[in-house]
N, C-alpha and C. Protein backbone atom coordinates (compact mmCIF):
# COMPACT_ATOMS: atom_id res chain seq x y z
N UNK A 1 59.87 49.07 78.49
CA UNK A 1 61.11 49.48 79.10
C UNK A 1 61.02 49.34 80.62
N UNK A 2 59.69 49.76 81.12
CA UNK A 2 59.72 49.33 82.30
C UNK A 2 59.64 48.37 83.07
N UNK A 3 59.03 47.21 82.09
CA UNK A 3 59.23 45.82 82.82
C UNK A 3 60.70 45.57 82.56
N UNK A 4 61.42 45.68 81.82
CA UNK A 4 63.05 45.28 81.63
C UNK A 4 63.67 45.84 83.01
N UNK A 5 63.50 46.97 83.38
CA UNK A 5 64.20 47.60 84.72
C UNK A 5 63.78 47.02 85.66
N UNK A 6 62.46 46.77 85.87
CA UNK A 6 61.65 45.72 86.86
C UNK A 6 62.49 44.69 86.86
N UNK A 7 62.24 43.79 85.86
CA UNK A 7 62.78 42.22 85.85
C UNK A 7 64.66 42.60 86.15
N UNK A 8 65.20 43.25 85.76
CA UNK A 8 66.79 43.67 86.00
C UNK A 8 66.86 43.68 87.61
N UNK A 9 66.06 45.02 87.86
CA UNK A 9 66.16 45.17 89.40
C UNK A 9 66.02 43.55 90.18
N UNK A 10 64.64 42.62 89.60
CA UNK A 10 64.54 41.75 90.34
C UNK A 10 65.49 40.55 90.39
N UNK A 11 66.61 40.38 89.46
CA UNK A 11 67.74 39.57 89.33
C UNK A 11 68.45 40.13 89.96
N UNK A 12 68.80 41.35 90.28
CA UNK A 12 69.69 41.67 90.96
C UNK A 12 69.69 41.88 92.14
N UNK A 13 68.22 41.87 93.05
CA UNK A 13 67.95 41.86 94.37
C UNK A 13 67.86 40.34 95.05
N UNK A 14 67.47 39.47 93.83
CA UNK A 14 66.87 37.85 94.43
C UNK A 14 65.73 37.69 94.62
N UNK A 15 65.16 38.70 93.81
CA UNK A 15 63.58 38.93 94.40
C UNK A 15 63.07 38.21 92.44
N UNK A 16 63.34 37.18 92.51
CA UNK A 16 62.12 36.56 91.52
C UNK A 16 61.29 34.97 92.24
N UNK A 17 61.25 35.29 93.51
CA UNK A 17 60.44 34.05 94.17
C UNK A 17 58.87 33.54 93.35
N UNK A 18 58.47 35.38 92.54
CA UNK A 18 56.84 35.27 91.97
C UNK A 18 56.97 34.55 90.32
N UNK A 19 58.49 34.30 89.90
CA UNK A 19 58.38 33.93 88.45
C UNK A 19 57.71 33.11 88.11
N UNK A 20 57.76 31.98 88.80
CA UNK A 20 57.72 30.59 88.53
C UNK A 20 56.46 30.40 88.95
N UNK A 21 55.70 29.71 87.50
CA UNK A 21 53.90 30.03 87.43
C UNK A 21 54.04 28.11 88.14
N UNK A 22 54.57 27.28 87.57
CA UNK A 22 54.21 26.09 87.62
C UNK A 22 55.43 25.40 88.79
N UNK A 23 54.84 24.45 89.40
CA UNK A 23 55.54 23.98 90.95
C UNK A 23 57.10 23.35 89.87
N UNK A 24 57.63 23.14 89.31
CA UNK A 24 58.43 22.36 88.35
C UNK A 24 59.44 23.69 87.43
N UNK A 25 59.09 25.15 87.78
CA UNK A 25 59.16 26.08 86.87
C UNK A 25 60.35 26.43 88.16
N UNK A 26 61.87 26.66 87.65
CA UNK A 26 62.68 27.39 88.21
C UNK A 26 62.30 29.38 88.59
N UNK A 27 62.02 29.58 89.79
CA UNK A 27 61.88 30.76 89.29
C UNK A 27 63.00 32.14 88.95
N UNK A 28 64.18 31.70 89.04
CA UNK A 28 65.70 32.38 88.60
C UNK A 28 65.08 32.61 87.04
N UNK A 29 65.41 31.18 86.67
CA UNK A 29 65.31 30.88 85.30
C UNK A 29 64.09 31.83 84.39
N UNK A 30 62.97 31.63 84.95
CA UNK A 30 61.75 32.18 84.75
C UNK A 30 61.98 33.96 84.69
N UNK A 31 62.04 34.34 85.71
CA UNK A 31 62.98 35.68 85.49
C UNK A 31 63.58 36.07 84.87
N UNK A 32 64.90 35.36 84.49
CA UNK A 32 65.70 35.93 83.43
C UNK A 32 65.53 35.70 82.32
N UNK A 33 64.73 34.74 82.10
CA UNK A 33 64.08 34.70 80.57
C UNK A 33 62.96 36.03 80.09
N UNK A 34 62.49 36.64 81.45
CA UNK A 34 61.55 37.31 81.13
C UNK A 34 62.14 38.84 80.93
N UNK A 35 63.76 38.62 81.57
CA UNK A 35 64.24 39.88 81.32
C UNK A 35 64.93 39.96 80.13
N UNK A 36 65.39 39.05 79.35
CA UNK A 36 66.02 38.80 78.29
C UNK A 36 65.40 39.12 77.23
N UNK A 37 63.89 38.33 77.40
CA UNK A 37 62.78 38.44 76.18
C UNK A 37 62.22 40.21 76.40
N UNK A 38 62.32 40.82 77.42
CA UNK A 38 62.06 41.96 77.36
C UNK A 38 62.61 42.98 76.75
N UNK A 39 63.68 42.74 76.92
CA UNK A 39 65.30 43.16 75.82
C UNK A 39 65.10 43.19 74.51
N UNK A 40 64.53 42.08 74.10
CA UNK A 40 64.47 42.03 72.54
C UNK A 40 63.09 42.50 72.11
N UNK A 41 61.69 43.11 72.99
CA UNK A 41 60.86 43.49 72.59
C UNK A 41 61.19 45.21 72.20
N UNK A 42 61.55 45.44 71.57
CA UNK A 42 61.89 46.59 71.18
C UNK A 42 60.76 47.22 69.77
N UNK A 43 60.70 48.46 69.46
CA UNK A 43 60.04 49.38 68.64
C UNK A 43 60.44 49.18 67.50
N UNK A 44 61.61 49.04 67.03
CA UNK A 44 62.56 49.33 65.95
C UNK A 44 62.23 49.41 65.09
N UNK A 45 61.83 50.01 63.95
CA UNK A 45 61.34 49.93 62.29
C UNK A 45 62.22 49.40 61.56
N UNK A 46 62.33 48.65 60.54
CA UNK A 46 63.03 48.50 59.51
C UNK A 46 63.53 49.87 58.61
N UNK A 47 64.48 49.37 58.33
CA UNK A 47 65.11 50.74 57.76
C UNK A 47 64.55 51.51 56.19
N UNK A 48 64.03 50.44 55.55
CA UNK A 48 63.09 50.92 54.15
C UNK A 48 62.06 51.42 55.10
N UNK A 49 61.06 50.85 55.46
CA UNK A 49 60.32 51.86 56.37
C UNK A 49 60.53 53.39 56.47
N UNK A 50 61.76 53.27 57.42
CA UNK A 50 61.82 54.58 57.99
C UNK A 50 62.35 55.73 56.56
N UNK A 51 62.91 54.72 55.39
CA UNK A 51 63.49 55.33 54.70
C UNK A 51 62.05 55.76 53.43
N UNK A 52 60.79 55.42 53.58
CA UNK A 52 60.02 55.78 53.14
C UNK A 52 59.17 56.46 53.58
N UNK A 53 59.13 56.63 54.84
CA UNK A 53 58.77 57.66 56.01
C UNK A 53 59.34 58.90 55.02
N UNK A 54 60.64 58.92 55.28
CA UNK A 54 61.12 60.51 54.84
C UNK A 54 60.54 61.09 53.56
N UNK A 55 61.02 60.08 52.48
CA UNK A 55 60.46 60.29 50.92
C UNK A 55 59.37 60.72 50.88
N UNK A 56 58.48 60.73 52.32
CA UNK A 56 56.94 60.81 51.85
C UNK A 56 56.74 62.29 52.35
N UNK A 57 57.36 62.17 53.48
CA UNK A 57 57.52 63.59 54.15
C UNK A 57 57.91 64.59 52.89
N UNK A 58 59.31 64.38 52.43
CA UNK A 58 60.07 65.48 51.62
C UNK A 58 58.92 65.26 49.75
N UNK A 59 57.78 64.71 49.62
CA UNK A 59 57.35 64.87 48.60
C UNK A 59 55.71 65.65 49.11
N UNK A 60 55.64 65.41 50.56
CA UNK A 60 54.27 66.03 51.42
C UNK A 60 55.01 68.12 51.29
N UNK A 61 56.54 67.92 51.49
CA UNK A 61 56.81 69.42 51.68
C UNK A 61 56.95 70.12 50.21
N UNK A 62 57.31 69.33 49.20
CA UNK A 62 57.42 69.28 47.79
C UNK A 62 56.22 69.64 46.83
N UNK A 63 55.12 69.36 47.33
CA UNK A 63 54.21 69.36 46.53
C UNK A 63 53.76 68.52 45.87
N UNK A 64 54.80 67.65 45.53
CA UNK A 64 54.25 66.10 44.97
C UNK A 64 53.40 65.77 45.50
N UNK A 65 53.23 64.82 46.91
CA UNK A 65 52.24 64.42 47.74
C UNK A 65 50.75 65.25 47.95
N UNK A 66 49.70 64.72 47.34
CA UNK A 66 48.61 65.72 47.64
C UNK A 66 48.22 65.32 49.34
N UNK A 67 47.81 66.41 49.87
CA UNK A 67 47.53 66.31 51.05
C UNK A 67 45.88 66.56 51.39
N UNK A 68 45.19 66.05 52.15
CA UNK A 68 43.71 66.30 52.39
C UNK A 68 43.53 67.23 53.71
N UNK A 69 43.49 68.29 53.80
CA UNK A 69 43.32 68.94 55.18
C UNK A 69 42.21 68.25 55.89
N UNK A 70 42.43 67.97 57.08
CA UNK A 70 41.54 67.47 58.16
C UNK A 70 41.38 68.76 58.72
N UNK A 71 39.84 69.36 58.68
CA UNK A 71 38.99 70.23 59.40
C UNK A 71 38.09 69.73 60.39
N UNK A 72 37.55 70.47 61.07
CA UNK A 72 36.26 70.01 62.00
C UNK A 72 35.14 69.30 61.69
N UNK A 73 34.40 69.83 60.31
CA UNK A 73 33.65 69.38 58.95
C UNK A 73 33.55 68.30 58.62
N UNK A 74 35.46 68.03 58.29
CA UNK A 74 35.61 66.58 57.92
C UNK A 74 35.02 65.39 58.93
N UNK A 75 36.31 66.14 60.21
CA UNK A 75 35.78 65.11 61.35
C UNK A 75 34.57 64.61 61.47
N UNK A 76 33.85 65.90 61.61
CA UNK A 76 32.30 65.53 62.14
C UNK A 76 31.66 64.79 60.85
N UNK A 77 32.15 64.63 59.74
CA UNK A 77 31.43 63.76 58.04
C UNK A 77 31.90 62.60 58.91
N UNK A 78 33.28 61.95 59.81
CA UNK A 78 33.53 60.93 59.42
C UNK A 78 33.21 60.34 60.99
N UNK A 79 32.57 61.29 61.65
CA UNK A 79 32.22 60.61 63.36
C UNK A 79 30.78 60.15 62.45
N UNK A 80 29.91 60.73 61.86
CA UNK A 80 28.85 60.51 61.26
C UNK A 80 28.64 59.09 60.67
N UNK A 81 29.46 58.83 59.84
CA UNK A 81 30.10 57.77 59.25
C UNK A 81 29.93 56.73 60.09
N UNK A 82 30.76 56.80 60.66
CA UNK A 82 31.03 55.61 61.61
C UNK A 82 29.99 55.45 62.42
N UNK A 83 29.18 56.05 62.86
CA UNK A 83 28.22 55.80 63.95
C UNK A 83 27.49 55.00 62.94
N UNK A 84 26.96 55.53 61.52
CA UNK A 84 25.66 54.73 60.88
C UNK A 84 26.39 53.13 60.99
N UNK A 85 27.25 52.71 61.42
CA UNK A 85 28.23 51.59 60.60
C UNK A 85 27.63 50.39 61.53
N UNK A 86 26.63 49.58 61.63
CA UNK A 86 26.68 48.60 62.54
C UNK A 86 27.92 47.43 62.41
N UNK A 87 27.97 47.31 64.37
CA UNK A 87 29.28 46.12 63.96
C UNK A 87 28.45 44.56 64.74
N UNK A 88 28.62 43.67 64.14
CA UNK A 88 28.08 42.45 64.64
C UNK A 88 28.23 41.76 65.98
């Protein structure tokens, strides 16, 4: 979000002289592509997603869903864990 306000502010001041990586590269152009593409980088979930998010929630408050309490115990079984774990 904050590069979008960045790149906005900088179209709207004239200040994209730094866009343009290559001598042949407009740097307007370069800018507003970068504010555009910033636009569309968004979070958004798909809506089954989010709509299985809930189901899981309302069967976690239900009782359906078994749940595993995470204690200190656990933690420390699974920092244990991981330390024996060589990585290559």
């Amino acid at each position: 979000m904050r590069s979008s306000f960045r790149n906005w502010s900088d179209l709207m001041t004239g200040n994209w002289k730094d866009y343009g990586l290559m001598f042949y590269d407009d740097p307007y152009e370069e800018c507003n592509d970068c504010f555009w593409s910033y636009l569309g980088d968004d979070d958004t979930l798909p809506k089954e997603f989010l709509e299985h998010l809930q189901q899981l929630v309302e069967d976690i408050e239900t009782g359906k869903e078994k749940v595993i309490p995470m204690d200190e115990l656990l933690i420390k079984r699974m920092k244990n864990l991981v330390e024996d774990v060589e990585v290559d």
